[in-house]
N, C-alpha and C. Protein backbone atom coordinates (compact mmCIF):
# COMPACT_ATOMS: atom_id res chain seq x y z
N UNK A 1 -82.71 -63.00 -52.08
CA UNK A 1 -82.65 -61.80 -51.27
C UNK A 1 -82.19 -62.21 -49.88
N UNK A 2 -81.07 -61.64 -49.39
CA UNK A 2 -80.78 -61.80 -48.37
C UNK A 2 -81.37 -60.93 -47.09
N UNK A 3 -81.53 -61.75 -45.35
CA UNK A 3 -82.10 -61.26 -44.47
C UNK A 3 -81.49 -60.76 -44.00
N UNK A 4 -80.95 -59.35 -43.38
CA UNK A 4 -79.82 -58.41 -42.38
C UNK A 4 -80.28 -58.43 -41.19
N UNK A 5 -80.13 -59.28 -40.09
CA UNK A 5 -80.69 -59.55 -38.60
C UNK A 5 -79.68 -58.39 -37.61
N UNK A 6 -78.67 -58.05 -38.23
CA UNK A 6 -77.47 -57.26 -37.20
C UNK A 6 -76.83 -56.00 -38.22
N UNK A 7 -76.55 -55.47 -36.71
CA UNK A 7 -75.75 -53.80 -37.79
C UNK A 7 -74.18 -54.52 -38.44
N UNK A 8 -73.61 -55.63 -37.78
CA UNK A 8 -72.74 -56.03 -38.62
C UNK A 8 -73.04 -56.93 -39.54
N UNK A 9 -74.06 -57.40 -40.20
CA UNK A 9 -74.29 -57.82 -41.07
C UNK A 9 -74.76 -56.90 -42.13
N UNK A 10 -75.22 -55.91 -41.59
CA UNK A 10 -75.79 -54.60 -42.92
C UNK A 10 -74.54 -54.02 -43.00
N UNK A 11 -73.71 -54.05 -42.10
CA UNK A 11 -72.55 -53.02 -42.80
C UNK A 11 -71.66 -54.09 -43.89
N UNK A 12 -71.80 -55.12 -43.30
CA UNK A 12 -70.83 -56.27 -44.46
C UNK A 12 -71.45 -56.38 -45.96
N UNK A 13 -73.27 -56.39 -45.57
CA UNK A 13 -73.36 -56.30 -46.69
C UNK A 13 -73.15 -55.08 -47.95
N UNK A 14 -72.91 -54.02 -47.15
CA UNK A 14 -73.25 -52.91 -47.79
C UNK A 14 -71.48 -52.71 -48.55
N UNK A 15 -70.92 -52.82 -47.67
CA UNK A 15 -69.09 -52.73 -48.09
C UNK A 15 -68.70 -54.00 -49.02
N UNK A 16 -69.48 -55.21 -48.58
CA UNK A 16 -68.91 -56.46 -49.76
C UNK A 16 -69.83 -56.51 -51.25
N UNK A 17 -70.74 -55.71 -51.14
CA UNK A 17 -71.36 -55.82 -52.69
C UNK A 17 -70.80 -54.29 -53.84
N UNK A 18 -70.52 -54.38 -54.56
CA UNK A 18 -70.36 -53.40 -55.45
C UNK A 18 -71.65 -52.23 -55.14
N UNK A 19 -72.62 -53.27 -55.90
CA UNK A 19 -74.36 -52.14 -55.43
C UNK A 19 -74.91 -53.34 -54.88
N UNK A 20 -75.67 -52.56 -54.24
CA UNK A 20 -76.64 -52.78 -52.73
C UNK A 20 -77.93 -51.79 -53.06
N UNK A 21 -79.19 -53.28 -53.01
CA UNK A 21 -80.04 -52.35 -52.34
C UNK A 21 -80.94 -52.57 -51.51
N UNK A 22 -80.41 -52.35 -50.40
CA UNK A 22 -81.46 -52.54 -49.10
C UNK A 22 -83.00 -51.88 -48.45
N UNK A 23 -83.75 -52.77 -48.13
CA UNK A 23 -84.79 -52.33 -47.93
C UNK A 23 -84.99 -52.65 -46.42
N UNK A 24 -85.42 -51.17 -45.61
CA UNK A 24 -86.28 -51.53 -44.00
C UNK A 24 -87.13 -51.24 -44.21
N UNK A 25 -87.65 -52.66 -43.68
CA UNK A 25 -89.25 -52.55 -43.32
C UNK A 25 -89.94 -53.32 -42.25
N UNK A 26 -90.94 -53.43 -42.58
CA UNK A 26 -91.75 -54.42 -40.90
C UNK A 26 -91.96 -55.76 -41.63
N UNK A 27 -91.77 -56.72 -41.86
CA UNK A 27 -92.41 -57.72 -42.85
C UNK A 27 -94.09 -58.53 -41.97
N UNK A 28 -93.87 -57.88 -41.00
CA UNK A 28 -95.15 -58.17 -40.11
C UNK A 28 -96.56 -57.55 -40.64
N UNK A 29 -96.44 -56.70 -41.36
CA UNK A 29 -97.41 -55.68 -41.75
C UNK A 29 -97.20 -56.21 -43.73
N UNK A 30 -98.93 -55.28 -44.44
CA UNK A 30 -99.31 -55.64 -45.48
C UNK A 30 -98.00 -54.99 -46.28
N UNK A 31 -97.88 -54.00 -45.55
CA UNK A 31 -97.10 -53.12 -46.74
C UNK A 31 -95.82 -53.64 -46.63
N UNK A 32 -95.19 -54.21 -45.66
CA UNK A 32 -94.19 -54.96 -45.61
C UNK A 32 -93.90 -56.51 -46.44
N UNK A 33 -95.14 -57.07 -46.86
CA UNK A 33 -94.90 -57.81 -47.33
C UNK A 33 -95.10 -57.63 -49.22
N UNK A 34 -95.94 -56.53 -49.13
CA UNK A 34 -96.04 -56.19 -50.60
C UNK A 34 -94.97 -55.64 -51.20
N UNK A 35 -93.86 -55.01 -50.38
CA UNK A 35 -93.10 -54.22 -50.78
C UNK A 35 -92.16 -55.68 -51.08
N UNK A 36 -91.53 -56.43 -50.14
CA UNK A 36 -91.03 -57.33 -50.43
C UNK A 36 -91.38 -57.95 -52.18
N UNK A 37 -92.53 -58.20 -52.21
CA UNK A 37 -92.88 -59.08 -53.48
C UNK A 37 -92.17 -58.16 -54.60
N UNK A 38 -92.55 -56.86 -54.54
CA UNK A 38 -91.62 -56.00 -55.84
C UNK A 38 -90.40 -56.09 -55.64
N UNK A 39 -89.68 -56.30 -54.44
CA UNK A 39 -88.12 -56.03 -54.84
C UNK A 39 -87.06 -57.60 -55.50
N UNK A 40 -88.50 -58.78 -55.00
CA UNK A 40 -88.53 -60.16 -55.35
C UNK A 40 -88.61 -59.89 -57.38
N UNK A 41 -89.55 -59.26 -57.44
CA UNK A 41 -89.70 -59.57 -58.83
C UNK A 41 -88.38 -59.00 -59.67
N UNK A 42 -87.97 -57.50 -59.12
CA UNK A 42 -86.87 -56.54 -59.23
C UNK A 42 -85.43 -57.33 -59.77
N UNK A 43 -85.38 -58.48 -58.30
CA UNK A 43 -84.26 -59.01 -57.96
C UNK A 43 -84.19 -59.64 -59.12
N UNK A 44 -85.57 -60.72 -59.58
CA UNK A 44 -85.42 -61.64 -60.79
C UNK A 44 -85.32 -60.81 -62.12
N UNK A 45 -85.21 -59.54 -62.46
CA UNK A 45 -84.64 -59.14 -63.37
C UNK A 45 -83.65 -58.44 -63.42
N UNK A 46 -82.65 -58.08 -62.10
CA UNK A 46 -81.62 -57.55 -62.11
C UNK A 46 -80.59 -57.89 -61.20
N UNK A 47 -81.11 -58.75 -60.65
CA UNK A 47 -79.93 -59.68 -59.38
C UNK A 47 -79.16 -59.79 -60.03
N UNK A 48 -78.21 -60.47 -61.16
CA UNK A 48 -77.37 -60.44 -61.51
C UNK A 48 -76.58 -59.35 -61.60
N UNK A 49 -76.84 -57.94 -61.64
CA UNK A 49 -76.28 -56.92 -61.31
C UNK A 49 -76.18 -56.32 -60.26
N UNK A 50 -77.11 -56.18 -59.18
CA UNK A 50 -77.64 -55.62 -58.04
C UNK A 50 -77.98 -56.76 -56.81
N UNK A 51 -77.19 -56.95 -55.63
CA UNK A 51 -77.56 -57.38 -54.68
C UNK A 51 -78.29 -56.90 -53.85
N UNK A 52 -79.69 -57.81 -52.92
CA UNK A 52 -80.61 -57.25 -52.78
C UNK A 52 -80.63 -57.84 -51.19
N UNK A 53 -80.85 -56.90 -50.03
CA UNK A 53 -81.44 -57.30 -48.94
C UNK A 53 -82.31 -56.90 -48.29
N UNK A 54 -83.40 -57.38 -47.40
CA UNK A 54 -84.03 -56.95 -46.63
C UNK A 54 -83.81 -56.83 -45.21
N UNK A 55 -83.84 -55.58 -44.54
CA UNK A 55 -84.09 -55.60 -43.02
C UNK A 55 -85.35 -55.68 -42.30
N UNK A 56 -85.66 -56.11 -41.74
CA UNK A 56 -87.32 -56.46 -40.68
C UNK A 56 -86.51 -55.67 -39.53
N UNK A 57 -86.82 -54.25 -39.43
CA UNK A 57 -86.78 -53.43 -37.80
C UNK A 57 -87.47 -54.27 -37.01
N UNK A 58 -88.44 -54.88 -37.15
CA UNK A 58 -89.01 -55.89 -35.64
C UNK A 58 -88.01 -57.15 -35.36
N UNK A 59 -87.40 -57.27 -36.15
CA UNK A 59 -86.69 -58.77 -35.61
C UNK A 59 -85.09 -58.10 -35.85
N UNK A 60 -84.77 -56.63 -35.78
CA UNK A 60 -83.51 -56.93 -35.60
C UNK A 60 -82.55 -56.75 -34.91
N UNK A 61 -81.72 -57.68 -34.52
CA UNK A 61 -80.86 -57.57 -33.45
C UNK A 61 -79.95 -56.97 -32.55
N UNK A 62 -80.20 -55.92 -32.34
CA UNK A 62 -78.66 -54.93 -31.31
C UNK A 62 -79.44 -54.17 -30.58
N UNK A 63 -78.25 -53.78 -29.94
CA UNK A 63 -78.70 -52.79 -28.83
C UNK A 63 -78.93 -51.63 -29.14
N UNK A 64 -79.08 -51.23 -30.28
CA UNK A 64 -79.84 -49.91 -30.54
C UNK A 64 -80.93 -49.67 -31.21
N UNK A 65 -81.61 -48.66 -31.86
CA UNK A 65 -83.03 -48.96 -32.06
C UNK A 65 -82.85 -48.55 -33.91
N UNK A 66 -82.76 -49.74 -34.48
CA UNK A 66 -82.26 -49.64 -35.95
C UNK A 66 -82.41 -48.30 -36.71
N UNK A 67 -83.79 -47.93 -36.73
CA UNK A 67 -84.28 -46.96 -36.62
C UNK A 67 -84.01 -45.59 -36.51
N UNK A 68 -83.68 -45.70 -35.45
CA UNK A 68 -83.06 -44.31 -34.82
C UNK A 68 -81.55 -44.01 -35.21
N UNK A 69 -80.72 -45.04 -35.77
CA UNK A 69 -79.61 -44.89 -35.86
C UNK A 69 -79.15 -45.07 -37.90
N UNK A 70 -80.37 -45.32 -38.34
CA UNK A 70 -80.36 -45.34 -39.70
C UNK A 70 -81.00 -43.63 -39.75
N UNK A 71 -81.56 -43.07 -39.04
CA UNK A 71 -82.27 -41.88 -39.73
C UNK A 71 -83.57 -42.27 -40.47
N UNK A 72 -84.08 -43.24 -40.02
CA UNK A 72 -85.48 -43.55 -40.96
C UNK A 72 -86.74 -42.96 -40.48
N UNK A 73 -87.25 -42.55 -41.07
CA UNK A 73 -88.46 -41.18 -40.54
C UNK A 73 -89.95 -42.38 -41.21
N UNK A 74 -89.80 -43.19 -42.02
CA UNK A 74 -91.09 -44.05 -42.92
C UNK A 74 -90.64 -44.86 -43.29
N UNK A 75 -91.52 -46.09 -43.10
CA UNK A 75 -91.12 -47.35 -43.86
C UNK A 75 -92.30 -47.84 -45.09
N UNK A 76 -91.42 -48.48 -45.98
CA UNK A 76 -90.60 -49.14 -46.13
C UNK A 76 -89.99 -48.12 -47.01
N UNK A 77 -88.50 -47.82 -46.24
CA UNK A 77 -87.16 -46.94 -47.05
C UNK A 77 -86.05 -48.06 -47.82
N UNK A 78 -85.82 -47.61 -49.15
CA UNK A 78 -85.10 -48.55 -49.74
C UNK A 78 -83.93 -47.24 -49.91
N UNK A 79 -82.78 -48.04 -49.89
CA UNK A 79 -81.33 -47.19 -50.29
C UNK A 79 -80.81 -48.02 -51.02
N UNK A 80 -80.16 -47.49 -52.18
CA UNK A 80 -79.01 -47.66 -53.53
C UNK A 80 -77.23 -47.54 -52.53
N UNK A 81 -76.77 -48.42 -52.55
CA UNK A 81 -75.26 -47.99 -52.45
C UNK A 81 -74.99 -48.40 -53.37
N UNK A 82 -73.69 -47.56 -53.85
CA UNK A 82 -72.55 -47.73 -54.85
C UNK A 82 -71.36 -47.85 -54.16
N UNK A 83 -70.48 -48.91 -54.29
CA UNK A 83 -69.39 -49.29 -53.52
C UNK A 83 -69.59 -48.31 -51.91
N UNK A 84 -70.57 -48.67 -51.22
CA UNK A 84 -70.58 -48.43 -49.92
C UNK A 84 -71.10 -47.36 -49.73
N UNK A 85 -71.26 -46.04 -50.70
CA UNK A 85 -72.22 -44.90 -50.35
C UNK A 85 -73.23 -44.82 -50.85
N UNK A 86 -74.70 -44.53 -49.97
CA UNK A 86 -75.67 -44.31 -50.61
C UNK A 86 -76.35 -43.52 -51.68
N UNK A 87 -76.03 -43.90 -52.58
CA UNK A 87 -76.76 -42.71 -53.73
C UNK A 87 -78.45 -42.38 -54.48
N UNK A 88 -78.79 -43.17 -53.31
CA UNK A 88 -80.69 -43.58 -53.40
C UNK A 88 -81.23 -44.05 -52.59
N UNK A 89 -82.39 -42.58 -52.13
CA UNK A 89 -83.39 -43.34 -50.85
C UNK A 89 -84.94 -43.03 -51.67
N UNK A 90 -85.96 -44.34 -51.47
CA UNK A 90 -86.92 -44.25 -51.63
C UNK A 90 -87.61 -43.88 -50.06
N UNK A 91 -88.51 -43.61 -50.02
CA UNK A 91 -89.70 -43.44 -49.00
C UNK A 91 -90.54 -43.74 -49.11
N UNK A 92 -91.57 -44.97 -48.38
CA UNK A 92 -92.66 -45.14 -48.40
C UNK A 92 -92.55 -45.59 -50.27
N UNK A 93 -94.45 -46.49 -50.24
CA UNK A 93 -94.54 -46.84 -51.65
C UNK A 93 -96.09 -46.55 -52.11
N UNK A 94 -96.67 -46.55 -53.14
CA UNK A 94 -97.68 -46.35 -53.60
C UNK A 94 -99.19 -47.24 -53.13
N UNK A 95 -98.33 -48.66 -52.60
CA UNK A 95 -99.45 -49.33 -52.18
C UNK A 95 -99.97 -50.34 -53.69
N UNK A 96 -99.57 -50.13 -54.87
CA UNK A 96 -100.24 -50.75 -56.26
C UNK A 96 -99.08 -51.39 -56.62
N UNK A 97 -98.45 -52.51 -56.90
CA UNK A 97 -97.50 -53.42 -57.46
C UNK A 97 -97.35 -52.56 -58.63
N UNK A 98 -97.76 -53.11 -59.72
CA UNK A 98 -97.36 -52.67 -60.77
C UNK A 98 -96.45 -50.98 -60.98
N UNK A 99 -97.78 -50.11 -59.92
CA UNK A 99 -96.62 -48.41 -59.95
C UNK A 99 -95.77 -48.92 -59.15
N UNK A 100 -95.61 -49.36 -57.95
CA UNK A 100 -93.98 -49.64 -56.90
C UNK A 100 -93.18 -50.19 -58.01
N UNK A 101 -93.39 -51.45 -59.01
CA UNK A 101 -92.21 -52.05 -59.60
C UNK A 101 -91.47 -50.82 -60.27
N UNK A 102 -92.60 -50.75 -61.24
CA UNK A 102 -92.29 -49.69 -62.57
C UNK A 102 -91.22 -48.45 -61.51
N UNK A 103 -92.02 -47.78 -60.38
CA UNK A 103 -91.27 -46.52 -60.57
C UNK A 103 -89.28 -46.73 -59.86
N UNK A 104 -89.67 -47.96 -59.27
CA UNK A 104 -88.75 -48.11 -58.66
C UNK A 104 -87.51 -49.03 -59.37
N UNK A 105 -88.00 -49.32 -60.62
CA UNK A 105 -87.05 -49.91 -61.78
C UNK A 105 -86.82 -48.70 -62.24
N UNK A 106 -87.13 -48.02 -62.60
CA UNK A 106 -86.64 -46.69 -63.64
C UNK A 106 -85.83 -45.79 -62.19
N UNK A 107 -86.36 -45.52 -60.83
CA UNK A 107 -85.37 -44.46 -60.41
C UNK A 107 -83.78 -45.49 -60.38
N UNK A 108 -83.92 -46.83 -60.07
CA UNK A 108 -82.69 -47.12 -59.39
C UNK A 108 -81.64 -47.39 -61.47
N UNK A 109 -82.35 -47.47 -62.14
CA UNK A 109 -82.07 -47.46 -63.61
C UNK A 109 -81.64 -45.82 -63.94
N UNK A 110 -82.40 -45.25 -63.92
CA UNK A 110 -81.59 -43.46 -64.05
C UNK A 110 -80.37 -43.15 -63.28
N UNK A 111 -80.47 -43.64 -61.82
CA UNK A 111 -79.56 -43.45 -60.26
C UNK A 111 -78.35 -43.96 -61.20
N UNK A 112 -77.77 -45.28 -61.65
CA UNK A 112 -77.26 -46.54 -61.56
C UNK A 112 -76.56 -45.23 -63.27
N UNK A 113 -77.04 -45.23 -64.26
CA UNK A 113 -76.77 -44.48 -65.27
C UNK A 113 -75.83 -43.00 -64.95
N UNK A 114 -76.43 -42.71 -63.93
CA UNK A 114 -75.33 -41.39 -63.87
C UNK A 114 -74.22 -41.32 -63.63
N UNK A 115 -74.10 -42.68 -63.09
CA UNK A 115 -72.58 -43.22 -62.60
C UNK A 115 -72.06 -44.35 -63.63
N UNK A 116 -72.43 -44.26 -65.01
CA UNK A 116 -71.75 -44.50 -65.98
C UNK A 116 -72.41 -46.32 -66.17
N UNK A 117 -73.42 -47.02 -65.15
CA UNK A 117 -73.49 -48.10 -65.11
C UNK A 117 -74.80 -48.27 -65.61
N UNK A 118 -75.26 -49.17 -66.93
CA UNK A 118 -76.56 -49.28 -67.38
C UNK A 118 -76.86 -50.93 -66.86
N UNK A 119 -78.50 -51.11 -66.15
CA UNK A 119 -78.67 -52.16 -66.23
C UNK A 119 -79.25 -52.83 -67.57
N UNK A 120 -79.25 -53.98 -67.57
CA UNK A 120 -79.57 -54.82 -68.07
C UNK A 120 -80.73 -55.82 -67.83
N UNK A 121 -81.37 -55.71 -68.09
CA UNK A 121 -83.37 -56.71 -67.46
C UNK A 121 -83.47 -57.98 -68.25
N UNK A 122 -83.06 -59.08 -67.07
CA UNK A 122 -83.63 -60.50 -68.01
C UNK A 122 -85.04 -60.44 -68.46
């Protein structure tokens, strides 16, 4: 999983991967780090299809307030791009591993299907 420290590094990543799915969050905080561990486990069954990054709003770099210029109202927000447009925002998570994995394997698995693309789970 890659770290996005700059708005030109989230935009590179978002335009150089086919799908993208990025997550902001605080990694300073519980829920920041729990959320991390599901998109870790996620990654190990679908990285090969889906590139995965995280943003930390506390450590990231520019002159504007990441935040404010993503439209993020709750963290931790995860977005789906498909060749560069977003076609999936989560909000906030359940707080229980097992419901965050599960629900969040099946929306980005339904999302990913409508656009003709089925994953595949090592």
């Amino acid at each position: 999983m890659k770290l996005l420290r700059s708005r030109d590094d989230l935009r590179e990543f978002i335009s150089t991967n086919e799908i993208a799915l990025v997550c902001f969050t605080r990694s300073d905080t519980y829920i920041g780090r729990h959320i991390e561990r599901v998109l870790l486990r996620l990654e190990s069954r679908v990285g090969h299809m889906i590139n995965f990054a995280i943003v930390d709003v506390s450590k990231f770099r520019d002159d504007r307030n990441i935040i404010e210029s993503e439209n993020i109202s709750s963290l931790p927000l995860i977005r789906l791009y498909l060749k560069g447009k977003n076609i999936f925002e989560q909000e906030d998570c359940f707080r229980d591993f097992q419901t965050d994995y599960y629900v969040l394997r099946i929306s980005v698995r339904d999302v990913l299907r409508q656009y003709g693309i089925n994953l595949t789970f090592r």
